[in-house]
Protein backbone atom coordinates (compact mmCIF):
# COMPACT_ATOMS: atom_id res chain seq x y z
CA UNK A 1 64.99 17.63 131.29
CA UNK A 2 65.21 17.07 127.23
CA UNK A 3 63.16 18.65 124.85
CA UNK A 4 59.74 17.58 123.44
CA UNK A 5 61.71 15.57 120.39
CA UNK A 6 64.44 14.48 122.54
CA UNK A 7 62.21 12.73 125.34
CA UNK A 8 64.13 10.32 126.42
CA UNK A 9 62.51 6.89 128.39
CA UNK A 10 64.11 4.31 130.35
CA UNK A 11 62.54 0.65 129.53
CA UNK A 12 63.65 -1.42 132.50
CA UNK A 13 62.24 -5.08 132.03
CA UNK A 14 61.74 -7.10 135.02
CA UNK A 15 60.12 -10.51 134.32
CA UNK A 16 59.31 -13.23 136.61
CA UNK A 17 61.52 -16.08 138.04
CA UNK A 18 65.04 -16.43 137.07
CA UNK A 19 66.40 -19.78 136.13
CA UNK A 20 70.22 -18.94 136.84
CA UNK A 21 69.46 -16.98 140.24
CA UNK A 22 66.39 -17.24 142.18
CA UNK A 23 64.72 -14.32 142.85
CA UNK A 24 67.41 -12.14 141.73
CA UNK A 25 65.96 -8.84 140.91
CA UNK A 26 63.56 -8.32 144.04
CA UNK A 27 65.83 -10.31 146.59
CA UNK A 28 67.73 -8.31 149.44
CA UNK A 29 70.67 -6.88 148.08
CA UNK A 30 73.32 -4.86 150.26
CA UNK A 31 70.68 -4.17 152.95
CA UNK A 32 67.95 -3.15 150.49
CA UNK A 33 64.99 -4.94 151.16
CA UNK A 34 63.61 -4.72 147.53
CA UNK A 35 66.97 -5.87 146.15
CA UNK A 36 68.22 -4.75 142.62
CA UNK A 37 64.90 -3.27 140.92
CA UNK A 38 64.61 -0.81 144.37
CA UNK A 39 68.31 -0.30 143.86
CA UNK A 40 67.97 0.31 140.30
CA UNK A 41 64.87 2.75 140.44
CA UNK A 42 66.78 4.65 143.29
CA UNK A 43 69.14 5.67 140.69
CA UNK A 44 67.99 6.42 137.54
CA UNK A 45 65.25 8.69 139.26
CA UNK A 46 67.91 11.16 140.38
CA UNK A 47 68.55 11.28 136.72
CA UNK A 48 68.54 14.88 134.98
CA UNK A 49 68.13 13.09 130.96
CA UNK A 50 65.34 10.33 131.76
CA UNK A 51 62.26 12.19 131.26
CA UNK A 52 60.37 9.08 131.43
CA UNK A 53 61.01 5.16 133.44
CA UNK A 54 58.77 2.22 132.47
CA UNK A 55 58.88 -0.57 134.77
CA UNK A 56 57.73 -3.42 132.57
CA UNK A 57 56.84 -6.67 134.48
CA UNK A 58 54.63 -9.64 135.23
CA UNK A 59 55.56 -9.96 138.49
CA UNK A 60 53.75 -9.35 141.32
CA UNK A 61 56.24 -8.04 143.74
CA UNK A 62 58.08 -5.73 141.28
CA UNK A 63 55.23 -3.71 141.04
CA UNK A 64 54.69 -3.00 144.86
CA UNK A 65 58.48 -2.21 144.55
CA UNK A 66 57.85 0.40 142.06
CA UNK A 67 54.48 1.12 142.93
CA UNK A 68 56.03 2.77 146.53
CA UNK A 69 58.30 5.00 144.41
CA UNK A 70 55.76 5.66 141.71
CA UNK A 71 53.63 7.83 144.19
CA UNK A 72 56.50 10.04 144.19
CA UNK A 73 58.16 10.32 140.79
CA UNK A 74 55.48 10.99 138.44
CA UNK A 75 58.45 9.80 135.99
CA UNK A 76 57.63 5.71 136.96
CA UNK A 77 54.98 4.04 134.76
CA UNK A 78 54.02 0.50 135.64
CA UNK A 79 53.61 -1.19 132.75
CA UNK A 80 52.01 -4.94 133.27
CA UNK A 81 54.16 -7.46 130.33
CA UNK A 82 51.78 -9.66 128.13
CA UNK A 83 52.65 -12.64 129.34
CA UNK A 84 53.90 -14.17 126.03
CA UNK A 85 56.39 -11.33 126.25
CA UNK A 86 57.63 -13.07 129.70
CA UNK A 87 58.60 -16.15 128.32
CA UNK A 88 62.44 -17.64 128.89
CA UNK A 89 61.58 -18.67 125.20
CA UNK A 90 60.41 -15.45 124.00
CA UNK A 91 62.12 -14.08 121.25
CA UNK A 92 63.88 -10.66 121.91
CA UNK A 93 62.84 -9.29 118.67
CA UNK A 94 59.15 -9.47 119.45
CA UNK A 95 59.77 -7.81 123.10
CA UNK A 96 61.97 -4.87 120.87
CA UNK A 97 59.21 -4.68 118.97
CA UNK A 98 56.48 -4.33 121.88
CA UNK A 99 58.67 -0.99 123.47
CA UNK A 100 57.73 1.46 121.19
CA UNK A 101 54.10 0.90 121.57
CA UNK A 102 53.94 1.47 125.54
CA UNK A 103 55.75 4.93 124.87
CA UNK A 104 55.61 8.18 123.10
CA UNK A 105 59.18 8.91 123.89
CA UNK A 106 61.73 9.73 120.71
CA UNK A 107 64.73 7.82 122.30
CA UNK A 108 64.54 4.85 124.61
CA UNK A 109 67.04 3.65 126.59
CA UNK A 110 66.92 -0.01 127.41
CA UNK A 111 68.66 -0.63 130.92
CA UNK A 112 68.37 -3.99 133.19
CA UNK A 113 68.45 -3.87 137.31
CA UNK A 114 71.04 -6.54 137.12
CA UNK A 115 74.07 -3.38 136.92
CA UNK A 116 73.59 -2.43 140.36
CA UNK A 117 76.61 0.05 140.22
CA UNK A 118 75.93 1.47 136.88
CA UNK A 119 74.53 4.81 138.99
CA UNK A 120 72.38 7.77 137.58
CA UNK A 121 75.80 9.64 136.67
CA UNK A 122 76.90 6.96 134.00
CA UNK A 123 73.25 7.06 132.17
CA UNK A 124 73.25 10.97 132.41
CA UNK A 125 76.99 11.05 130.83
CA UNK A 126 75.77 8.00 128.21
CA UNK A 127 72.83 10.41 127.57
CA UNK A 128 74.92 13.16 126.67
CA UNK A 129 77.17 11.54 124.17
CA UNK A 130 74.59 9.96 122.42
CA UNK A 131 72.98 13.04 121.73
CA UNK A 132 76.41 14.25 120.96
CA UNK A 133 77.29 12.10 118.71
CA UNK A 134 74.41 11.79 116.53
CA UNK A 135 75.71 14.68 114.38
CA UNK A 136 78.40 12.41 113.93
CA UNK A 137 76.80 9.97 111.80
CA UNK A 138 76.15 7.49 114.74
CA UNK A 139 72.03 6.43 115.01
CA UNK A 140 72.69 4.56 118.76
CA UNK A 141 75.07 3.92 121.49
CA UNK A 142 75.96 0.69 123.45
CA UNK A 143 77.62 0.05 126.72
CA UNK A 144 80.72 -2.24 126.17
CA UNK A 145 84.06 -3.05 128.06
CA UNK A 146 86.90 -3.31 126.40
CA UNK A 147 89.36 -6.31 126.33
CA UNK A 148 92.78 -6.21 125.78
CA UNK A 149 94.47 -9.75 126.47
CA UNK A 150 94.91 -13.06 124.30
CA UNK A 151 91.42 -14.23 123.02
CA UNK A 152 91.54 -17.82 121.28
CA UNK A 153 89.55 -19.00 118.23
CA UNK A 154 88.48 -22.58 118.23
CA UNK A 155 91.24 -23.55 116.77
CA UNK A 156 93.33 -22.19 119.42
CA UNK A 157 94.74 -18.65 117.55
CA UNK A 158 95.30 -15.68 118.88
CA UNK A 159 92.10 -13.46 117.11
CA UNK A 160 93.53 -9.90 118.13
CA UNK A 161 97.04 -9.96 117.43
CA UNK A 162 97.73 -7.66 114.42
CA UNK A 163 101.50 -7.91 114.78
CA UNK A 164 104.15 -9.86 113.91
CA UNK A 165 104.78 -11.19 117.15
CA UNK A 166 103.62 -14.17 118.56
CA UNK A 167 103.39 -12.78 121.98
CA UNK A 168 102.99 -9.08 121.92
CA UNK A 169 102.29 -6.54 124.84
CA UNK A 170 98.63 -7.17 126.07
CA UNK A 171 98.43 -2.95 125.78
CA UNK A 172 99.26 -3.31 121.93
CA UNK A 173 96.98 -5.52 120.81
CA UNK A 174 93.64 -4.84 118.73
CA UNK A 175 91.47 -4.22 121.32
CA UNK A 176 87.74 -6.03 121.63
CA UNK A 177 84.95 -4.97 122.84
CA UNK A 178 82.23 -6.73 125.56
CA UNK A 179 78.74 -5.87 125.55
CA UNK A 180 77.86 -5.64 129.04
CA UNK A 181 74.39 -4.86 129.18
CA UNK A 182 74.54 -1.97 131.69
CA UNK A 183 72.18 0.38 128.77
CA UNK A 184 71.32 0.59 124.86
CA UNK A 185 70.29 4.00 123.31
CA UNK A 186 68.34 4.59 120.43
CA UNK A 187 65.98 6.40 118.20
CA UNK A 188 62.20 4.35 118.53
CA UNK A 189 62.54 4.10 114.77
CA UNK A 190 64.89 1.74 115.10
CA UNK A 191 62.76 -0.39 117.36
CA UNK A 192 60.05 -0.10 115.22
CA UNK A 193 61.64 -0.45 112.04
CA UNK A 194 64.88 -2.58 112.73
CA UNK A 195 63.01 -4.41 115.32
CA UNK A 196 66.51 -3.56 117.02
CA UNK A 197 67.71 -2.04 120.33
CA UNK A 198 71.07 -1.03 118.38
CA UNK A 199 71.10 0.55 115.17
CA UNK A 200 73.67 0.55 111.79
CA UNK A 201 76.21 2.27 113.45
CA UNK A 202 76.40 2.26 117.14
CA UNK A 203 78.62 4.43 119.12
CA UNK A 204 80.94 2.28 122.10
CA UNK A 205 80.25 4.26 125.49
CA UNK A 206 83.23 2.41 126.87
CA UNK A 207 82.85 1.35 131.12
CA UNK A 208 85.09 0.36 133.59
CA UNK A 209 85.03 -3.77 134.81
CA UNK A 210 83.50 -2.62 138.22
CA UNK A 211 80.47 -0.15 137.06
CA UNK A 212 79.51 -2.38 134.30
CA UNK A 213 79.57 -5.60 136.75
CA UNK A 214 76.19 -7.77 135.51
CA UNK A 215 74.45 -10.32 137.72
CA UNK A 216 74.20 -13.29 135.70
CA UNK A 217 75.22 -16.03 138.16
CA UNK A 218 74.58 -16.35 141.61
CA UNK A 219 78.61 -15.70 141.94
CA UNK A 220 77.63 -12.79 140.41
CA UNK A 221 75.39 -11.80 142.95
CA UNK A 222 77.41 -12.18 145.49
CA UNK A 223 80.62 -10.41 143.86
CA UNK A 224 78.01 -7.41 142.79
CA UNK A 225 76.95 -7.03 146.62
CA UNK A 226 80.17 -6.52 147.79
CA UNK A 227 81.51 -4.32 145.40
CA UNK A 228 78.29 -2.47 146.22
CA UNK A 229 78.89 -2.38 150.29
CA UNK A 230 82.48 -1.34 149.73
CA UNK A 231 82.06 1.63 146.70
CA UNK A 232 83.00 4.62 147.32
């Protein structure tokens, strides 16, 4: 467990209704009945670095999800979302800006159910470097995947090609990065006064394609299932 200044909680938001997938947090998923938020909360409560998990919600059935492993882990809080936080229109800053006043915690991490195979050992390791490299001049850390082939401009041109060739290796170009939403760290000052999740200078926890996989789409869904049946 962290230290008193280094309390570290886990904001999980899990609003109501999804316009892209129905249902998609609290659906069956890979033979668990209470789909991706069960999924999700049986992971990050084996963590060792999350002192703290807020389950953050308007809906009804997410909190008798979380409510059967709240009586166990004394880490769960059940947090019910204004419901002008719950919005599809609501603006992100304003939810940002809502965390820090439903915790005491020094660091929040902001994770979604939606990474099903983003397990308790990737936050734990993310955990750890962030407090690593804040010494470093870093003030937050950001999941990302990184891209190495041909991305096109508008106009058609190659954006990441440094070189003088028109077609170099794939391996030597500049590479990109992809958020991929499996967690953001930071300090609660920068919620507060950023009204940010990420801060000036964000550290790139770099994942692999499969453990960062993020159910967007219902082919998403489906993709994220089996790659969950058949993980080793």
């Amino acid at each position: 467990m962290n230290t008193c200044n280094s309390k570290m909680s886990f904001f999980l938001p899990v609003r109501k209704g999804s316009e892209r997938v129905k249902n998609k947090n609290t659906r069956p998923f890979a033979n668990i009945s209470g789909g991706l938020l069960e999924n999700k909360l049986q992971q990050i409560i084996k963590s060792d670095m999350i002192d703290e998990i807020i389950v953050s919600t308007n809906d009804k059935l997410s909190i008798v999800i979380a409510k059967k492993y709240s009586t166990e882990c004394s880490k769960i809080k059940i947090i019910p979302r204004p419901e002008e936080l719950c919005l599809s229109t609501t603006n992100l800053q304003d939810l940002i800006a809502y965390v820090p006043t439903i915790t005491d915690a020094e660091n929040i991490l902001w994770g979604h159910v939606t990474t099903p195979l983003a397990d308790e050992k990737i936050y734990d390791d993310a955990i750890a470097e962030y407090f690593n490299q804040l010494p470093n001049g870093f003030d937050s850390l950001i999941s990302v995947t990184e891209i190495k082939n041909f991305i096109l401009n508008s106009s058609g041109r190659i954006i990441n090609n440094n070189s003088d060739m028109p077609w170099p290796r794939t391996q030597d170009l500049e590479p990109l990065y992809e958020i991929n939403h499996v967690l953001f760290i930071a300090n609660r000052n920068v919620y507060s006064l950023q009204k940010n999740r990420v801060g000036n200078n964000p550290y790139l926890y770099t994942m692999d394609k499969i453990k960062s996989i993020d159910v967007d789409w219902e082919e998403d869904f489906i993709i994220a299932e089996e790659l969950y049946k058949n993980r080793k």
